[in-house]
Protein backbone atom coordinates (compact mmCIF):
# COMPACT_ATOMS: atom_id res chain seq x y z
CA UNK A 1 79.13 118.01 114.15
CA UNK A 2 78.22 119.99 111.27
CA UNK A 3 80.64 123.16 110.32
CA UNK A 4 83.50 121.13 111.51
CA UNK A 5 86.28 119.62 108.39
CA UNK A 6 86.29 116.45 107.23
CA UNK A 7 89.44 115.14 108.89
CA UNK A 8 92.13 114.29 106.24
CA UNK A 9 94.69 112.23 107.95
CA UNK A 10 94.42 108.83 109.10
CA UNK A 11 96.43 107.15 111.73
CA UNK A 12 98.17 103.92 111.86
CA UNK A 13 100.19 101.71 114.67
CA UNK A 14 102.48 99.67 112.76
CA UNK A 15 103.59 96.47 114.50
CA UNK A 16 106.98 95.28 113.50
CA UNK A 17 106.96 91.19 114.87
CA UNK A 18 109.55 88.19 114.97
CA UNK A 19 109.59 85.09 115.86
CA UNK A 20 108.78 81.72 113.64
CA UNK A 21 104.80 82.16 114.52
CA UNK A 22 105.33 86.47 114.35
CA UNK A 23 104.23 86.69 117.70
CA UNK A 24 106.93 88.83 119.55
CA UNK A 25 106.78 92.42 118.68
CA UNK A 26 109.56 94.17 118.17
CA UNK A 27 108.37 97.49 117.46
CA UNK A 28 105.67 99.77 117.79
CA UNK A 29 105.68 102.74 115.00
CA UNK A 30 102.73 105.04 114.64
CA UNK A 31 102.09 106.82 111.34
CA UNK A 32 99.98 108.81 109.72
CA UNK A 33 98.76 109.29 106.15
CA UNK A 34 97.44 112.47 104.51
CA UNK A 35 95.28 111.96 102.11
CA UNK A 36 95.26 115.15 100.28
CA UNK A 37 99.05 114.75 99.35
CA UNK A 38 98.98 110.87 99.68
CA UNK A 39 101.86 111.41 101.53
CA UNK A 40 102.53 108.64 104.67
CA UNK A 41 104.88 109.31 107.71
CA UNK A 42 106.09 107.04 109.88
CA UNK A 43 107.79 107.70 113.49
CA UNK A 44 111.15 106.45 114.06
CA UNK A 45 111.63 108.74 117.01
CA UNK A 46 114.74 107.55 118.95
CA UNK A 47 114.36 103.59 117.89
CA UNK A 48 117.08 101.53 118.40
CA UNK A 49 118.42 101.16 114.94
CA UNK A 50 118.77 97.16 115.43
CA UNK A 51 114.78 97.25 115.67
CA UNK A 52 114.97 98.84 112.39
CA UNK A 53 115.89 96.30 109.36
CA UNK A 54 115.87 96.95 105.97
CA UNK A 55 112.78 94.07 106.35
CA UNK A 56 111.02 96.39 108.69
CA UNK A 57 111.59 99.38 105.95
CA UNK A 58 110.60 97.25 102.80
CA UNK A 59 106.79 96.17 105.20
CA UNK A 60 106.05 99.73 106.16
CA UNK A 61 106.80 101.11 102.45
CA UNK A 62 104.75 97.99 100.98
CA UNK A 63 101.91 99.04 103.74
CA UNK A 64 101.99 102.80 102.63
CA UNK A 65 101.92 102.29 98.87
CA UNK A 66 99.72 99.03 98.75
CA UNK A 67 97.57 99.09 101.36
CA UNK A 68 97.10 102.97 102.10
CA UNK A 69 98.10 104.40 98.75
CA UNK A 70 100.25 106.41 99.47
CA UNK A 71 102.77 107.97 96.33
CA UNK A 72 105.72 108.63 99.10
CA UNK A 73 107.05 107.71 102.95
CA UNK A 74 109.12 110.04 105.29
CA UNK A 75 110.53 108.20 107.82
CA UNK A 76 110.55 110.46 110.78
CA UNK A 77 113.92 110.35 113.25
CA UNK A 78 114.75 112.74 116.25
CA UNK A 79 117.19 114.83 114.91
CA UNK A 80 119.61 114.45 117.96
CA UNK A 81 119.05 110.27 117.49
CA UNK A 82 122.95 109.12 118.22
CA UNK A 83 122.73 106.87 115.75
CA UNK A 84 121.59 109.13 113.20
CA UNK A 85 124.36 108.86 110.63
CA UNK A 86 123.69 104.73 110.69
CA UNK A 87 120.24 105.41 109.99
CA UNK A 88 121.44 107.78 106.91
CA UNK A 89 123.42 105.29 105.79
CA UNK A 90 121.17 102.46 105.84
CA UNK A 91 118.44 104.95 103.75
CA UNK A 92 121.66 105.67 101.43
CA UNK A 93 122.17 101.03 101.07
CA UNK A 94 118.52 100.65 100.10
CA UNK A 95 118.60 103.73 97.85
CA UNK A 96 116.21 105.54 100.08
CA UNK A 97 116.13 109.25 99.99
């Protein structure tokens, strides 16, 4: 429709899989990229933090900077997650803001 912005954001549904053949997902975690700011979020909501490996973290940064191009990833967690402070630690191992 004419008169109506150009949307800038672009949605994902990122996958996280296991298994020898990658078959069995683990994980379902939707993002979105803005293009303006190249910025990419990703939704860790209230996951489980054994779904979330640093494996999971290095494919989802690889996706946002290689594939999207995106120049930085906030990782998204519910701020009353109780496992919150294991997910700020494992950010704080792999030197993760």
């Amino acid at each position: 429709m004419a008169g109506l912005p150009k949307e800038t954001t672009r949605k994902f549904v990122f996958d996280a899989c296991a298994g020898l053949s990658g078959s069995e997902t683990l994980n379902r975690y939707p993002c979105i990229y803005e293009e303006s700011s190249r910025r990419f979020f990703v939704w860790l909501g209230d996951t489980d933090i054994a779904l979330f490996t640093k494996s999971t973290f290095m494919n989802l940064s690889n996706f946002a900077e290689f594939e999207v191009g995106a120049t930085s990833a906030t990782f998204l967690v519910f701020h009353q997650h109780r496992q919150k402070a294991q997910y700020r630690s494992l950010f704080r191992v792999i030197d993760a803001k």
